[in-house]
C-alpha atoms as a PDB file:
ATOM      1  CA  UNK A   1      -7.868  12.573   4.167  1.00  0.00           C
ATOM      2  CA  UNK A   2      -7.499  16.299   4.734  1.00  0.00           C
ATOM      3  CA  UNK A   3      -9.798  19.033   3.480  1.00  0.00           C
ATOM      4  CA  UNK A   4     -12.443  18.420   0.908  1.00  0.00           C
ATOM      5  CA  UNK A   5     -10.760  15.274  -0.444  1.00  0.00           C
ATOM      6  CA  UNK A   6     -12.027  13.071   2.101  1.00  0.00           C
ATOM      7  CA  UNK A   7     -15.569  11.640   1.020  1.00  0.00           C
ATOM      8  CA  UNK A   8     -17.418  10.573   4.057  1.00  0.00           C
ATOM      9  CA  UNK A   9     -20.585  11.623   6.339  1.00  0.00           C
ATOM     10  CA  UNK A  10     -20.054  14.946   8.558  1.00  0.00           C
ATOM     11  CA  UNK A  11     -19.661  12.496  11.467  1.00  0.00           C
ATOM     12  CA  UNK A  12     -16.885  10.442  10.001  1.00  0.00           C
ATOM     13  CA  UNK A  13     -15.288  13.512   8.879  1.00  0.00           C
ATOM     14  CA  UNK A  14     -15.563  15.166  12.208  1.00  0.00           C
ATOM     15  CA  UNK A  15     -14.163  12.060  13.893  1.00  0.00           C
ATOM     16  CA  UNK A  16     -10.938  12.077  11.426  1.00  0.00           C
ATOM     17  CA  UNK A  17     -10.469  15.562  12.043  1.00  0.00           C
ATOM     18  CA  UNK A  18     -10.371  14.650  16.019  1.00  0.00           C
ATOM     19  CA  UNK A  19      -8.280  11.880  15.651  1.00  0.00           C
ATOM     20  CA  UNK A  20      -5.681  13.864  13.466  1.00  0.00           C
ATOM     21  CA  UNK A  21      -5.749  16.673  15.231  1.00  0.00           C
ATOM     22  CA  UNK A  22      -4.462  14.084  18.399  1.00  0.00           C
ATOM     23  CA  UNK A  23      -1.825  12.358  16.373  1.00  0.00           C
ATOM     24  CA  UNK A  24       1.797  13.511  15.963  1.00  0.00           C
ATOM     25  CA  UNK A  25       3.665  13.131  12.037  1.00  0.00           C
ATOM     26  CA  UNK A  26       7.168  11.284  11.806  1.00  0.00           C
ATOM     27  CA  UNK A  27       7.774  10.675   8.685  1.00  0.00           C
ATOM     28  CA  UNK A  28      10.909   7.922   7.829  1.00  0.00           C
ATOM     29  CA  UNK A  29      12.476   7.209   4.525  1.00  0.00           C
ATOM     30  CA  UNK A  30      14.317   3.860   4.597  1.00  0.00           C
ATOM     31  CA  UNK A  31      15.675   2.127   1.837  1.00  0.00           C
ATOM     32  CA  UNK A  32      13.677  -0.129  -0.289  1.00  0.00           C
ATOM     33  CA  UNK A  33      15.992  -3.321   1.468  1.00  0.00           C
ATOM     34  CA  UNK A  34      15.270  -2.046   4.768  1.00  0.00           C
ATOM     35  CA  UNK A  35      11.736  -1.112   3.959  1.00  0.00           C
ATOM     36  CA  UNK A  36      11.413  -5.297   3.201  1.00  0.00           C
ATOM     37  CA  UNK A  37      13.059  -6.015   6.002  1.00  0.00           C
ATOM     38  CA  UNK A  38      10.926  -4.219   8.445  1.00  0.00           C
ATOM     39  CA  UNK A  39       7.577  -4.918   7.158  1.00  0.00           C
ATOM     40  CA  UNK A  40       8.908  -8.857   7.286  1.00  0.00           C
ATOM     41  CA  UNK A  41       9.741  -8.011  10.596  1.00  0.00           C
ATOM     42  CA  UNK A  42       6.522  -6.297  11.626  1.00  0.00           C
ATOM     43  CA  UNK A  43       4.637  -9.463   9.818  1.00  0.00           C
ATOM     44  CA  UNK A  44       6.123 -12.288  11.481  1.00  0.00           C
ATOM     45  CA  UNK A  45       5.860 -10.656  15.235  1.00  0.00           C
ATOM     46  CA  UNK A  46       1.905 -10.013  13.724  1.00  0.00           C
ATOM     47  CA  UNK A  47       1.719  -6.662  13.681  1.00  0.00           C
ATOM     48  CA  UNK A  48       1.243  -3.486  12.116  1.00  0.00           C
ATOM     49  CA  UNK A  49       4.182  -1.558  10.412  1.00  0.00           C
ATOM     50  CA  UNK A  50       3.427   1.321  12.804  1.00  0.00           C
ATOM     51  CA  UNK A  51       2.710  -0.665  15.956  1.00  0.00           C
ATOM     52  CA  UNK A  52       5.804  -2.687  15.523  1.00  0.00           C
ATOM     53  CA  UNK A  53       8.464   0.301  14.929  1.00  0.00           C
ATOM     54  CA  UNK A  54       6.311   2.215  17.859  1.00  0.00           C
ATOM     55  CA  UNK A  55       6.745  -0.735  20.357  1.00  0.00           C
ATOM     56  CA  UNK A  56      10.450  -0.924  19.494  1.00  0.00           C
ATOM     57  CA  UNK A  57      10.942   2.983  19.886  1.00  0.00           C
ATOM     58  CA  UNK A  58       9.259   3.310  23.177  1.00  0.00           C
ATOM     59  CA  UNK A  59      11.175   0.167  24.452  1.00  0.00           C
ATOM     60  CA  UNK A  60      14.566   1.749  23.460  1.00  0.00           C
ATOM     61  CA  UNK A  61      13.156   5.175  25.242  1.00  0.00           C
ATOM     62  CA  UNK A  62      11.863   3.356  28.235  1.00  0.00           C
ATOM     63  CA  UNK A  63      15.799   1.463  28.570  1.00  0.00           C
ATOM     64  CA  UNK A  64      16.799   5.113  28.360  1.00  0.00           C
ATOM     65  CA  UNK A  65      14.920   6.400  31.222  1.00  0.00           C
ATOM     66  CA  UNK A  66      12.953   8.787  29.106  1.00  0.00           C
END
């Protein structure tokens, strides 16, 4: 959705540019096993890939005192 690919009216492309331009990147590369794995994972506690590995990260960073 970036550039002139997106197809959409100038307020929904506004909007995505706003949103984007307030989200971070991190990209991960696991394995095809562990890919399974986490999306089972993510499925059965009934939530999104990204909402699942984000809960778990910001636990582990809240335990750290981050």
């Amino acid at each position: 959705m970036s550039g002139n690919t997106y197809k959409g009216t100038t307020a929904q492309k506004k909007a995505v540019s706003t949103y984007q331009r307030n989200r971070d990147n991190i990209m991960i590369r696991p394995t095809k096993e562990d890919g399974a794995k986490i999306r089972s994972a993510a499925a059965d506690a009934g939530k999104s890939v990204q909402r699942y590995i984000l809960d778990i990260l910001m636990e582990k960073i809240e335990q750290a005192g981050k």
